[in-house]
Protein backbone atom coordinates (compact mmCIF):
# COMPACT_ATOMS: atom_id res chain seq x y z
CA UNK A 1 -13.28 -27.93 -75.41
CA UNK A 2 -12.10 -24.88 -74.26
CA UNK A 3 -8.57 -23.11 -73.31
CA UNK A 4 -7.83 -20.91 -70.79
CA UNK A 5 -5.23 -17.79 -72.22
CA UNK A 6 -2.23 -19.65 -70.66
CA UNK A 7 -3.03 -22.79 -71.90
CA UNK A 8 -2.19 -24.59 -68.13
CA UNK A 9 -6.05 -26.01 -68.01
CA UNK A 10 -8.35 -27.42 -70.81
CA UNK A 11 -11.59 -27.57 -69.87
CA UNK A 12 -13.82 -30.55 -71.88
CA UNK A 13 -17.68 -31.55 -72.16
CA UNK A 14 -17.69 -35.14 -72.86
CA UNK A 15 -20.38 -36.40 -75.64
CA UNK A 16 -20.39 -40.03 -75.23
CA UNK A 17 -19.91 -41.37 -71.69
CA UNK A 18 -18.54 -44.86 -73.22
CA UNK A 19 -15.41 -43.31 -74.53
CA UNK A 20 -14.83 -41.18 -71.13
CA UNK A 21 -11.49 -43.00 -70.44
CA UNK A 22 -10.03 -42.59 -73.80
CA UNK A 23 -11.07 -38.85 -74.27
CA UNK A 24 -9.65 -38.04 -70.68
CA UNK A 25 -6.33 -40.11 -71.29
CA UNK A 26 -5.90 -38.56 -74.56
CA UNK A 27 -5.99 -34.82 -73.16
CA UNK A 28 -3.97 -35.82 -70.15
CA UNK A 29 -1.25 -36.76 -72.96
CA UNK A 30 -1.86 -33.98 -75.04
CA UNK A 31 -1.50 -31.42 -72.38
CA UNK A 32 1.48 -33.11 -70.86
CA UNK A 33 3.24 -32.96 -74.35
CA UNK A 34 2.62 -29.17 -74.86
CA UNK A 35 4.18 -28.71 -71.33
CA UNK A 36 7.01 -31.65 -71.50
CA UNK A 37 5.82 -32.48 -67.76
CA UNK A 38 5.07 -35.85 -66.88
CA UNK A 39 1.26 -37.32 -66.61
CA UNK A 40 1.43 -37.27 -63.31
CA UNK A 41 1.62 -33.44 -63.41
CA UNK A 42 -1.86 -33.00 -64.89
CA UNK A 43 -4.77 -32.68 -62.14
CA UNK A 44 -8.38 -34.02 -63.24
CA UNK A 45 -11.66 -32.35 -61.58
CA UNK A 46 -15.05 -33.06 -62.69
CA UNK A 47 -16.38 -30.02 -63.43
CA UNK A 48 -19.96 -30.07 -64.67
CA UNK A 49 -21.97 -32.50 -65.37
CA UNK A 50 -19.92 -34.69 -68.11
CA UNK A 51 -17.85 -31.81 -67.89
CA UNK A 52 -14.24 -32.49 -66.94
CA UNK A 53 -11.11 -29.74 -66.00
CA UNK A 54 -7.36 -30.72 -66.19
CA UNK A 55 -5.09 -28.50 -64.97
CA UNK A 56 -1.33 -28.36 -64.47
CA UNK A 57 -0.04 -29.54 -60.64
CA UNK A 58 2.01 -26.05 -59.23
CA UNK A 59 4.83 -28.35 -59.50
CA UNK A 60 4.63 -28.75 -63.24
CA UNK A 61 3.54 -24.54 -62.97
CA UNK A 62 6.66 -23.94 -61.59
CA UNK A 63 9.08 -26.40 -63.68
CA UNK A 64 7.63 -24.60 -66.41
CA UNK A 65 8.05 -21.20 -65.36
CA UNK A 66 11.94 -21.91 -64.58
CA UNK A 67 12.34 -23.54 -67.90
């Protein structure tokens, strides 16, 4: 897993395709946490292959930048 220097996108390689839905849900929580933003905030792209980028909406950018 990486992190970008702002820490607004995560960027993971899955492993094991079986627990895809669990590792995905788990960063979307994570990464809403750190930025007290709702879920709905956090944009998922596939990436790569098995490679997956979440990303803050510019809404949730710009809640946080007000805060």
């Amino acid at each position: 897993m990486t992190f970008e220097t702002a820490s607004h996108t995560v960027t993971h390689k899955l492993v094991d395709r079986a627990t895809m839905h669990h590792e995905l849900d788990a960063l979307v929580h994570d990464l809403s946490v750190r930025h007290n933003t709702a879920k709905s905030n956090i944009a998922v792209h596939a990436s790569g292959p098995n490679t997956f980028t979440l990303s803050l909406n510019g809404a949730a950018n710009l809640d946080a930048a007000s805060a």
